[in-house]
PDB file of N, CA and C in Angstrom:
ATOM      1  N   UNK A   1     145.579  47.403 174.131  1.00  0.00           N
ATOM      2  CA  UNK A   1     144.431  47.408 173.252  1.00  0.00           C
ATOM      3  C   UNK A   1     144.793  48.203 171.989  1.00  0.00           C
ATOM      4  N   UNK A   2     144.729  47.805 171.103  1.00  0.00           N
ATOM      5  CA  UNK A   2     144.935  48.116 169.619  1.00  0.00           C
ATOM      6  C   UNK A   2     144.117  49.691 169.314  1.00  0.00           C
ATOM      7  N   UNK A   3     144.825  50.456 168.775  1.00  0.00           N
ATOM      8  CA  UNK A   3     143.943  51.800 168.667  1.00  0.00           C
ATOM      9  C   UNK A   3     142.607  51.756 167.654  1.00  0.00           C
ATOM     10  N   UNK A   4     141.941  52.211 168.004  1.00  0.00           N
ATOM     11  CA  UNK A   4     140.655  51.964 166.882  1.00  0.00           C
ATOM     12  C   UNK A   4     141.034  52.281 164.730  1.00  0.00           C
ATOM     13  N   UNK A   5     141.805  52.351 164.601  1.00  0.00           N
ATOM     14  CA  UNK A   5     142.078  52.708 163.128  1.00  0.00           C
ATOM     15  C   UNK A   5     142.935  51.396 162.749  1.00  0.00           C
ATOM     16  N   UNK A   6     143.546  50.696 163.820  1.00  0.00           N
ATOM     17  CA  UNK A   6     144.217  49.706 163.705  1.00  0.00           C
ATOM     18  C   UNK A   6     143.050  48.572 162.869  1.00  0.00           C
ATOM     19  N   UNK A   7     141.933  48.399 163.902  1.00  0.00           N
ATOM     20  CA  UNK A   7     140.669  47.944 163.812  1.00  0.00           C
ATOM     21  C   UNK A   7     140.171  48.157 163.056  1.00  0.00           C
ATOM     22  N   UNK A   8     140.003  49.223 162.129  1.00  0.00           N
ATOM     23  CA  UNK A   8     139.265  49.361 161.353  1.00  0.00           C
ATOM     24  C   UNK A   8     140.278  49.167 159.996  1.00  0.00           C
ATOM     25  N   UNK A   9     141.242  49.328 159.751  1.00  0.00           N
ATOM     26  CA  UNK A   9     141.998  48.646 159.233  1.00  0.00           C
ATOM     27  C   UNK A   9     141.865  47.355 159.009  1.00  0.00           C
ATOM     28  N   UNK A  10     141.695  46.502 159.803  1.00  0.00           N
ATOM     29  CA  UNK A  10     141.583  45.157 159.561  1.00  0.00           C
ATOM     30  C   UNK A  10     140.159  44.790 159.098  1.00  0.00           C
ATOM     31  N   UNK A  11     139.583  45.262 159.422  1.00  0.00           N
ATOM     32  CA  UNK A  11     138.023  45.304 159.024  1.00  0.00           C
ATOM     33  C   UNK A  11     138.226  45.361 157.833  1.00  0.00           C
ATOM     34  N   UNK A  12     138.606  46.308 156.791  1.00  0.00           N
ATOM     35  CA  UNK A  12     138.097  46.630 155.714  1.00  0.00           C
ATOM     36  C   UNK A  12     139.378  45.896 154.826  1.00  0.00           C
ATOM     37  N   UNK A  13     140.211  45.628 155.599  1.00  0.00           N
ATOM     38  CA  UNK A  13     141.590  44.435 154.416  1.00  0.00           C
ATOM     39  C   UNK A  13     140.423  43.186 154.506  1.00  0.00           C
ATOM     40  N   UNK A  14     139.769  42.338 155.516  1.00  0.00           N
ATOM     41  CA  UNK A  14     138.731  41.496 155.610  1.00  0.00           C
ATOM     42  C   UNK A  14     137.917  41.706 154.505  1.00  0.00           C
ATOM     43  N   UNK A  15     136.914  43.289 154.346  1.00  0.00           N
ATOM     44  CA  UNK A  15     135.663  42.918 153.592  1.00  0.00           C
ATOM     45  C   UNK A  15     136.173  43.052 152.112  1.00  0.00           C
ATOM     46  N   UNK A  16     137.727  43.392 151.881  1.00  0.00           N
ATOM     47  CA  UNK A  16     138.090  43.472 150.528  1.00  0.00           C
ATOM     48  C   UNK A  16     138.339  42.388 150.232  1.00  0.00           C
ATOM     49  N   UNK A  17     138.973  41.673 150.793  1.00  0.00           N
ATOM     50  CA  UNK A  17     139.773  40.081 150.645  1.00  0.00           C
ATOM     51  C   UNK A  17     138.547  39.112 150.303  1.00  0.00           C
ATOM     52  N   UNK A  18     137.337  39.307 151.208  1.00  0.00           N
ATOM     53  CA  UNK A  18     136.396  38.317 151.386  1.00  0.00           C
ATOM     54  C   UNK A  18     135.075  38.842 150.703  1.00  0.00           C
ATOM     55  N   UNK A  19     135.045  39.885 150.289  1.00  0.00           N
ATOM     56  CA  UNK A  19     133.534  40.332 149.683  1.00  0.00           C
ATOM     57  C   UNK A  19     134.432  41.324 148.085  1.00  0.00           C
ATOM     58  N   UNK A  20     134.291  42.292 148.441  1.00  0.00           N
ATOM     59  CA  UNK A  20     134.307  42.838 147.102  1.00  0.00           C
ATOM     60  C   UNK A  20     135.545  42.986 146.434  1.00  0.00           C
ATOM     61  N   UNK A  21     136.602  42.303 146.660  1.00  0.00           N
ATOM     62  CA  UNK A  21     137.435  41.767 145.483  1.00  0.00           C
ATOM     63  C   UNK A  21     137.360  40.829 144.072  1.00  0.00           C
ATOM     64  N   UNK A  22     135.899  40.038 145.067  1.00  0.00           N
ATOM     65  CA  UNK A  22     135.775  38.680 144.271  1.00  0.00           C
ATOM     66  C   UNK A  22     134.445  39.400 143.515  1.00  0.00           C
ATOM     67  N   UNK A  23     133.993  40.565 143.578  1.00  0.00           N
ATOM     68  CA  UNK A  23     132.443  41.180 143.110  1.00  0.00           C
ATOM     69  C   UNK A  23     132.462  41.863 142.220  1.00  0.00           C
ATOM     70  N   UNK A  24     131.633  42.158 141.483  1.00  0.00           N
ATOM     71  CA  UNK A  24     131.594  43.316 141.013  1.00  0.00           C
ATOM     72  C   UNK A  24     130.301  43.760 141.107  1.00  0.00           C
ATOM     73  N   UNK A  25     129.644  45.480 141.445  1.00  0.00           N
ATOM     74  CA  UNK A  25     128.387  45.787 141.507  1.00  0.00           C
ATOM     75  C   UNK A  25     128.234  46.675 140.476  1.00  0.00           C
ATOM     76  N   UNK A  26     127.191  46.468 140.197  1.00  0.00           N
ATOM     77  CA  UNK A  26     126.430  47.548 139.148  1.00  0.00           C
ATOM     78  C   UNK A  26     126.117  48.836 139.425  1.00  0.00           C
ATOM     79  N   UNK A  27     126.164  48.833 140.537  1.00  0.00           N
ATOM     80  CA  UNK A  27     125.806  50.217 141.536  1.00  0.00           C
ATOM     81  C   UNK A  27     125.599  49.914 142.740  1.00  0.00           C
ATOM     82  N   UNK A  28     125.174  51.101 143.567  1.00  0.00           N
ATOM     83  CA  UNK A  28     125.706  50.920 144.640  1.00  0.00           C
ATOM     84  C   UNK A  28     124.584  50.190 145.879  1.00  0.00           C
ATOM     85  N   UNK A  29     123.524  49.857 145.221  1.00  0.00           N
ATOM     86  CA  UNK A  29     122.253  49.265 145.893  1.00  0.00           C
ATOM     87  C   UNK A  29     122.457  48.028 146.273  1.00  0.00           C
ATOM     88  N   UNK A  30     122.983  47.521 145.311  1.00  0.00           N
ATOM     89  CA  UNK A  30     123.526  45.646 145.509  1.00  0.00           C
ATOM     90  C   UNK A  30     124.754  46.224 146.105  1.00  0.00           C
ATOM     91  N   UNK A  31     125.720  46.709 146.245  1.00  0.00           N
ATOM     92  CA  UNK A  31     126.681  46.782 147.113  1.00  0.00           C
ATOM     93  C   UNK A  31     126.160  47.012 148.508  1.00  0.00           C
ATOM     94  N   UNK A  32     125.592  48.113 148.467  1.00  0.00           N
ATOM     95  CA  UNK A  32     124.829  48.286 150.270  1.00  0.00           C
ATOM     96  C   UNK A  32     124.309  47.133 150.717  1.00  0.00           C
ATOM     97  N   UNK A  33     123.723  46.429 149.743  1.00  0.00           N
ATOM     98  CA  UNK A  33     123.079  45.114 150.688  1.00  0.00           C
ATOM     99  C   UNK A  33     124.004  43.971 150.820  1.00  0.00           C
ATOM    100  N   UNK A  34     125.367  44.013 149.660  1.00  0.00           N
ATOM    101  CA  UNK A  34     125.900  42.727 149.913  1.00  0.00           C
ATOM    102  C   UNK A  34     126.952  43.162 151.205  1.00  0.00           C
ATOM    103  N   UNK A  35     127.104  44.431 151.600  1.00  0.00           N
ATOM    104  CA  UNK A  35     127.674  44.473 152.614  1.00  0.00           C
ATOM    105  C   UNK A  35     127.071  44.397 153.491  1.00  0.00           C
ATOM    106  N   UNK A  36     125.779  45.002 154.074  1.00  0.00           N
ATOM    107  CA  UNK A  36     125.152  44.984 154.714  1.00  0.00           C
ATOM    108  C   UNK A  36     125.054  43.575 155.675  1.00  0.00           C
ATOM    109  N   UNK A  37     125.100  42.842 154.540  1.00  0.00           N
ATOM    110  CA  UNK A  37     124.806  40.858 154.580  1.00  0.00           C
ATOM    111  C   UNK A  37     126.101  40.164 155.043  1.00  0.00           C
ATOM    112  N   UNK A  38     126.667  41.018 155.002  1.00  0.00           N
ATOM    113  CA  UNK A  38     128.699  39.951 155.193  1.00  0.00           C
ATOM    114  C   UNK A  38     128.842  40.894 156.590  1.00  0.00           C
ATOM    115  N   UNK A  39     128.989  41.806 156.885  1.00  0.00           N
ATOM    116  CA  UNK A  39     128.394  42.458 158.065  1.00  0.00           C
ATOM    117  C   UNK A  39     127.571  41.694 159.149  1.00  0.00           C
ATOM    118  N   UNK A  40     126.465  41.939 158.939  1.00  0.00           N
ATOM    119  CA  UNK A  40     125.810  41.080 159.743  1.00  0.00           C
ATOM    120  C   UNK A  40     125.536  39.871 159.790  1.00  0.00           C
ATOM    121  N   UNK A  41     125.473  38.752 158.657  1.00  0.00           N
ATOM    122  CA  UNK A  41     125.257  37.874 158.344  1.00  0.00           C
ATOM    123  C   UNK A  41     126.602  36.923 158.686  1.00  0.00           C
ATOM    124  N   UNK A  42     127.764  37.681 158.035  1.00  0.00           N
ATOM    125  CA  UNK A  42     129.013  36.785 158.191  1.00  0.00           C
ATOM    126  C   UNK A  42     129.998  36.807 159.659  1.00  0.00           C
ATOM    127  N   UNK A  43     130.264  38.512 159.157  1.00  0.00           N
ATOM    128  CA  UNK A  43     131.597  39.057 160.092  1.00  0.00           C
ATOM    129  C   UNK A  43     131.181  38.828 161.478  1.00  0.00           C
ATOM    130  N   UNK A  44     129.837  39.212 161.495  1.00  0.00           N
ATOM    131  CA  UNK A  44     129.462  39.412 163.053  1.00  0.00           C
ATOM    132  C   UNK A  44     128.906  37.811 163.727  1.00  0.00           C
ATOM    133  N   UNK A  45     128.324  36.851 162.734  1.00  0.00           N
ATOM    134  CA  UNK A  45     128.309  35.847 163.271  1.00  0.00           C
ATOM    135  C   UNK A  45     128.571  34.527 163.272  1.00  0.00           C
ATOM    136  N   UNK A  46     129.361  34.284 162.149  1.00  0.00           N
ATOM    137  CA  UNK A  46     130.108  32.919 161.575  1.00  0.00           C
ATOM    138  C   UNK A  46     131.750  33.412 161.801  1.00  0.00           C
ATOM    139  N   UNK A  47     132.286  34.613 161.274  1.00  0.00           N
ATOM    140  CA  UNK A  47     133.745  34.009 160.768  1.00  0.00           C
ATOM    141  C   UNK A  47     134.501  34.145 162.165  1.00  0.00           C
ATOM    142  N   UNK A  48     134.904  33.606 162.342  1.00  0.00           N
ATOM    143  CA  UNK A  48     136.577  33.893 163.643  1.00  0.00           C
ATOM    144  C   UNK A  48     137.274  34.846 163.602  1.00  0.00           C
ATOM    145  N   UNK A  49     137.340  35.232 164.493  1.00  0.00           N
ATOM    146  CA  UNK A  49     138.801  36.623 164.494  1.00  0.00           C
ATOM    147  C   UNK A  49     139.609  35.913 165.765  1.00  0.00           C
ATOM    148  N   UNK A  50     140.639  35.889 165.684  1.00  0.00           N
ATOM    149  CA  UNK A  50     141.392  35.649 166.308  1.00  0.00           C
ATOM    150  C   UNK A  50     142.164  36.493 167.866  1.00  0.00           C
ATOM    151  N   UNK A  51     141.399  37.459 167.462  1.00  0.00           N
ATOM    152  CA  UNK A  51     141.934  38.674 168.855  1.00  0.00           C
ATOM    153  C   UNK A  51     140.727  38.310 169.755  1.00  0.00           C
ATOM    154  N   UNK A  52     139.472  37.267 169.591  1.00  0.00           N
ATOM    155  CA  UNK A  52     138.592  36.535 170.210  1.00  0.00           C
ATOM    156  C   UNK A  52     138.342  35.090 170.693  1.00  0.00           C
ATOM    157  N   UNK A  53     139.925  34.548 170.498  1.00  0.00           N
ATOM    158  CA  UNK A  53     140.349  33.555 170.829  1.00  0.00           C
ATOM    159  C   UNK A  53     139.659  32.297 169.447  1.00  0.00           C
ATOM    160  N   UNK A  54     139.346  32.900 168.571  1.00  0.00           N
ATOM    161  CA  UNK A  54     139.026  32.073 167.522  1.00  0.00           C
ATOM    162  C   UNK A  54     137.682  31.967 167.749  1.00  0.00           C
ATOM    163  N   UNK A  55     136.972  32.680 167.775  1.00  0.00           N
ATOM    164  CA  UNK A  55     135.344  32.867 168.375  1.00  0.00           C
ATOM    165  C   UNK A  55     134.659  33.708 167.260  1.00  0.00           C
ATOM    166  N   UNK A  56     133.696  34.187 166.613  1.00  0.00           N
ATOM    167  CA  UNK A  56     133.126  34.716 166.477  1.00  0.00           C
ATOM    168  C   UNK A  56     132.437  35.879 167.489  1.00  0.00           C
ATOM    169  N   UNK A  57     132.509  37.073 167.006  1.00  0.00           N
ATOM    170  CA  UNK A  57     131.690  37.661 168.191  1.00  0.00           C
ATOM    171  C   UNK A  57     130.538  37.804 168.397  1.00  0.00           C
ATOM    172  N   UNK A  58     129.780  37.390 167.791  1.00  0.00           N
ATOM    173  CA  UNK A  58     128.329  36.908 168.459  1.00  0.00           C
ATOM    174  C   UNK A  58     128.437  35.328 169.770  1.00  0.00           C
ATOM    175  N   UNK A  59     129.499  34.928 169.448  1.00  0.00           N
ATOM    176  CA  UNK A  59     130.097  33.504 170.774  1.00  0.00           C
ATOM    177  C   UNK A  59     130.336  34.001 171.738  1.00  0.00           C
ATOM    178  N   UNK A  60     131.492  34.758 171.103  1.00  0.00           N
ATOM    179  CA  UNK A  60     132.481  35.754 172.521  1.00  0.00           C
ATOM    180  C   UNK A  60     131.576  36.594 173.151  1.00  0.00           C
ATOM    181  N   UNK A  61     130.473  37.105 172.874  1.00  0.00           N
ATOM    182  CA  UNK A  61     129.744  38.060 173.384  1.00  0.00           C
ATOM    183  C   UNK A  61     128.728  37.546 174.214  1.00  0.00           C
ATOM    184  N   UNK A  62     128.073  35.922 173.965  1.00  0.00           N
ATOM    185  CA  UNK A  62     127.418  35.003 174.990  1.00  0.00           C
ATOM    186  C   UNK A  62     128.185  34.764 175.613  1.00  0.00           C
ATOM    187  N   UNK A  63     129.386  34.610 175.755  1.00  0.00           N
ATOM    188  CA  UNK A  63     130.156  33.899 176.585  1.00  0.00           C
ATOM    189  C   UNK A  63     130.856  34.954 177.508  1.00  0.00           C
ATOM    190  N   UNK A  64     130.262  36.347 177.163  1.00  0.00           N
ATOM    191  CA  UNK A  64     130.695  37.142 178.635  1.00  0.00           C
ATOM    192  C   UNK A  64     129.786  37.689 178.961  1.00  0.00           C
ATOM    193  N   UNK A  65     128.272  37.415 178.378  1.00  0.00           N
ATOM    194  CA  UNK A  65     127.216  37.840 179.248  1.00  0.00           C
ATOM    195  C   UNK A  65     126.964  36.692 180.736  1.00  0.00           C
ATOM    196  N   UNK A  66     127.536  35.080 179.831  1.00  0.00           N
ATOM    197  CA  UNK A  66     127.091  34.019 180.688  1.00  0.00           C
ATOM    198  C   UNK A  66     128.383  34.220 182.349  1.00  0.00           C
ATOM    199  N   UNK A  67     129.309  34.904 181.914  1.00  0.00           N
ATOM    200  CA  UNK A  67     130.050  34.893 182.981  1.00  0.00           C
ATOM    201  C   UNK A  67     129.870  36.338 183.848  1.00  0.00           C
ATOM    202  N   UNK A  68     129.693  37.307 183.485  1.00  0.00           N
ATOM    203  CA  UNK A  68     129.272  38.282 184.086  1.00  0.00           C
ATOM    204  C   UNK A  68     127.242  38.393 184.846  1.00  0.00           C
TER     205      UNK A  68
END
């Protein structure tokens, strides 16, 4: 299992690559919410990660309540 900084590492090469590279904010109010929104809106329930077998983890996470 990957150490947690590994993880969070990848997390934040993700929200740079995919959110605020392509942004720019005026301050930091529209930033809190556009992360807030790719966070919950994206990361956690559309995009794939691959250490989840190409799942999203809102999938992967039904799919081990349904087996447990």
């Amino acid at each position: 299992m990957p150490c947690g900084n590994v993880v969070m590492e990848s997390f934040f090469a993700s929200l740079k690559q995919e959110l605020t590279h392509h942004n720019r904010f005026v301050d930091r109010d529209p930033a809190r919410s556009q992360v807030f929104d790719y966070i919950e809106s994206f990361y956690n329930r559309q995009r794939l990660h691959s250490n989840l077998d190409h799942r999203s983890p809102e999938v992967f996470e039904s799919l081990v309540r349904v087996t447990n």
